[in-house]
N, C-alpha and C. Protein backbone atom coordinates (compact mmCIF):
# COMPACT_ATOMS: atom_id res chain seq x y z
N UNK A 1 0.83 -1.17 0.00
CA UNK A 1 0.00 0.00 0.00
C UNK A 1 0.88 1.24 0.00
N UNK A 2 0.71 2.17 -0.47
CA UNK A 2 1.10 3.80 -1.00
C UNK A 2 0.40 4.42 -0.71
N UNK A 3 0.58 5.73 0.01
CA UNK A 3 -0.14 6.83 -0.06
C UNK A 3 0.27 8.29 -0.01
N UNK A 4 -0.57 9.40 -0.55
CA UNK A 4 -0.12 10.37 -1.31
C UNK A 4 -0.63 11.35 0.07
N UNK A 5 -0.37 12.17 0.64
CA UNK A 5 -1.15 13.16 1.44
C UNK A 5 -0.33 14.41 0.95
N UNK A 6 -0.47 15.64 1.26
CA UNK A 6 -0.46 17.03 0.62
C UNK A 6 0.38 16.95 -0.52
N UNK A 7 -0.34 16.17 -1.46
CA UNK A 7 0.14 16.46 -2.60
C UNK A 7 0.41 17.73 -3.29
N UNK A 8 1.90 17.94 -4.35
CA UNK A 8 1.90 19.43 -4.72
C UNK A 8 2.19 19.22 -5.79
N UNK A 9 2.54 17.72 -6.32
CA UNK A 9 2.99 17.94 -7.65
C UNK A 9 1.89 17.84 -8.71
N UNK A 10 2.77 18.46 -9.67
CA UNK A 10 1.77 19.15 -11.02
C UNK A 10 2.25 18.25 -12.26
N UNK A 11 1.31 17.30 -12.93
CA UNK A 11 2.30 16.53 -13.99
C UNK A 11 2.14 17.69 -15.28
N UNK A 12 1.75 18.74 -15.21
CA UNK A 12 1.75 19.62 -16.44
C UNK A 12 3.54 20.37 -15.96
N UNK A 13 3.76 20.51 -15.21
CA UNK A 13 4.83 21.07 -15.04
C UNK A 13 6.08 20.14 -14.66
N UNK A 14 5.56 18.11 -15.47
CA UNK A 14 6.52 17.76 -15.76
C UNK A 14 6.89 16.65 -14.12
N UNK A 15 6.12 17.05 -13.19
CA UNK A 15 6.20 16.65 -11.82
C UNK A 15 5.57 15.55 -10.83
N UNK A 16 5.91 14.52 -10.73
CA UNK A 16 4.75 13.18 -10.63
C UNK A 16 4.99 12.26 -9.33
N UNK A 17 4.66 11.86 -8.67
CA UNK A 17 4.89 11.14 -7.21
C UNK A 17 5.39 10.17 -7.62
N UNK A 18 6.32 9.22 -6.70
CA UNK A 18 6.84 8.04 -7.15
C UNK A 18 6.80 7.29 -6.39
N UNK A 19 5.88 6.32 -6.36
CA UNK A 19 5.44 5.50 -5.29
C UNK A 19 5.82 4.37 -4.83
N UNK A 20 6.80 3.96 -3.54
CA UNK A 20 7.48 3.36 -3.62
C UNK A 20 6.44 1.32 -3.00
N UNK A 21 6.19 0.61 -3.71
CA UNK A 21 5.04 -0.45 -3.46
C UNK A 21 6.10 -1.94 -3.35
N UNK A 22 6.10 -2.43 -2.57
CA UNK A 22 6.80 -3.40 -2.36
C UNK A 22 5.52 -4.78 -3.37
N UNK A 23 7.20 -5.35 -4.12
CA UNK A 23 6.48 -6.48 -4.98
C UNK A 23 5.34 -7.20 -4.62
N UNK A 24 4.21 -7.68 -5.29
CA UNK A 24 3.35 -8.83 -4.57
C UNK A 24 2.81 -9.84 -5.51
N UNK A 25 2.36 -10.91 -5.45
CA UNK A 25 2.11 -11.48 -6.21
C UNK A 25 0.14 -11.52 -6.04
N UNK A 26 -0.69 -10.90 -7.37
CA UNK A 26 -1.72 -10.74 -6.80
C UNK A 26 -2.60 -10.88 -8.58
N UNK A 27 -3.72 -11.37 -8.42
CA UNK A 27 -4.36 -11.13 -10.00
C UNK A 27 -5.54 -10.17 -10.03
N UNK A 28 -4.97 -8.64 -8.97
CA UNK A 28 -6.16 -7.91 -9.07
C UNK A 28 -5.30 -6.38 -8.45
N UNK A 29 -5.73 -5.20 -9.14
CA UNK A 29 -5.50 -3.98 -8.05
C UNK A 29 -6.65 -3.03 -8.10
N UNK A 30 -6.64 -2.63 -6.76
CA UNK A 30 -7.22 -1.51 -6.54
C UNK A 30 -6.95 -0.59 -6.23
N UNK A 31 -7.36 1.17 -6.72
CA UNK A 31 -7.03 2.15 -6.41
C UNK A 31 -8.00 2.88 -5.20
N UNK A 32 -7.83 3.20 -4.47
CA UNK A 32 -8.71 3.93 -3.42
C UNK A 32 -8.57 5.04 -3.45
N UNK A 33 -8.81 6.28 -4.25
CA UNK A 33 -8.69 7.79 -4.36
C UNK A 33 -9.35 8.24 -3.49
N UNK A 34 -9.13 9.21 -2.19
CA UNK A 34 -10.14 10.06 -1.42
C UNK A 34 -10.65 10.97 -1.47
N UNK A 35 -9.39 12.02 -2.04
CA UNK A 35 -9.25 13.11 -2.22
C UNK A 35 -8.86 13.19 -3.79
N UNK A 36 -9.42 13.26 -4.79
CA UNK A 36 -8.59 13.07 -5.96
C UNK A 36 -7.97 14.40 -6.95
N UNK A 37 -8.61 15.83 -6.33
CA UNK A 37 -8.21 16.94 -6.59
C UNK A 37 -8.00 17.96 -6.20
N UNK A 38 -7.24 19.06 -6.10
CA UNK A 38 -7.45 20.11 -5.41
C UNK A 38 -8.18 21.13 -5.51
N UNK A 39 -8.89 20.87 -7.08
CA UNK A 39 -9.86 21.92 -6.86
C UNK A 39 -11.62 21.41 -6.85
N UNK A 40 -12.69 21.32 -7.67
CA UNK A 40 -13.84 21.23 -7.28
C UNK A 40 -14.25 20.36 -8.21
N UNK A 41 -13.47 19.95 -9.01
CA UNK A 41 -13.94 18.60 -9.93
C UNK A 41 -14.15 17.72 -9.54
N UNK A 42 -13.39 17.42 -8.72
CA UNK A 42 -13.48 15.75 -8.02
C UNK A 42 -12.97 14.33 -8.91
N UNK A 43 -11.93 14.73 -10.04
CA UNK A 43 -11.29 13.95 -11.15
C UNK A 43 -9.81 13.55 -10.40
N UNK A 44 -9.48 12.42 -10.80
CA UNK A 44 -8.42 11.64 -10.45
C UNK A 44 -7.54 11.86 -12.06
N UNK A 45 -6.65 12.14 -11.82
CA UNK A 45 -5.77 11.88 -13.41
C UNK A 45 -4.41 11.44 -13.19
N UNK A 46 -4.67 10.01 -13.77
CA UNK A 46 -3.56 8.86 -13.64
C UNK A 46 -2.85 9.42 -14.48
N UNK A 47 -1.71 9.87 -14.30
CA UNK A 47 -0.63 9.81 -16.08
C UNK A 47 -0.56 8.33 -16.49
N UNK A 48 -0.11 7.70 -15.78
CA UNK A 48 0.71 6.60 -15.84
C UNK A 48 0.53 5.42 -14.78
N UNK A 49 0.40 3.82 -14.68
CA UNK A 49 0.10 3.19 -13.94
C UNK A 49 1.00 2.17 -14.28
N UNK A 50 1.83 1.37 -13.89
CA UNK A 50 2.73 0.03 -14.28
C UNK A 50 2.29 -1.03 -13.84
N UNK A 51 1.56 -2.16 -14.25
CA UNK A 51 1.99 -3.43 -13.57
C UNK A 51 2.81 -4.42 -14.30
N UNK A 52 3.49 -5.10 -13.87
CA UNK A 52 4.49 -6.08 -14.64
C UNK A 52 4.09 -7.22 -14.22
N UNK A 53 3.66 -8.61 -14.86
CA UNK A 53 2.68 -9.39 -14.93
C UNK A 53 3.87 -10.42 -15.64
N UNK A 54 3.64 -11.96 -15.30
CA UNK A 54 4.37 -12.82 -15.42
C UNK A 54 3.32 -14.09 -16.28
């Protein structure tokens, strides 16, 4: 599990969290967003998501 609290980074200005998730072996993920913006949209915007799958 990962989690993000006062987030500041901006991926328009190139800037993206790096989440550090220890390996697992699993055939499912879930994201739990709480807070997903700072302003009044209420939109989550993934750039980018990795899983590496065997």
């Amino acid at each position: 599990m990962a989690t993000v609290t006062g987030n500041t980074k901006d991926s328009a200005l190139g800037t993206y969290n790096d989440l550090p998730i220890t390996a697992v072996t699993t055939t499912k993920l879930r994201m739990d967003i709480t807070n997903p913006s700072h302003d009044t949209d209420n939109r989550a915007r993934l750039q980018e998501i990795e899983v590496h799958g065997y």
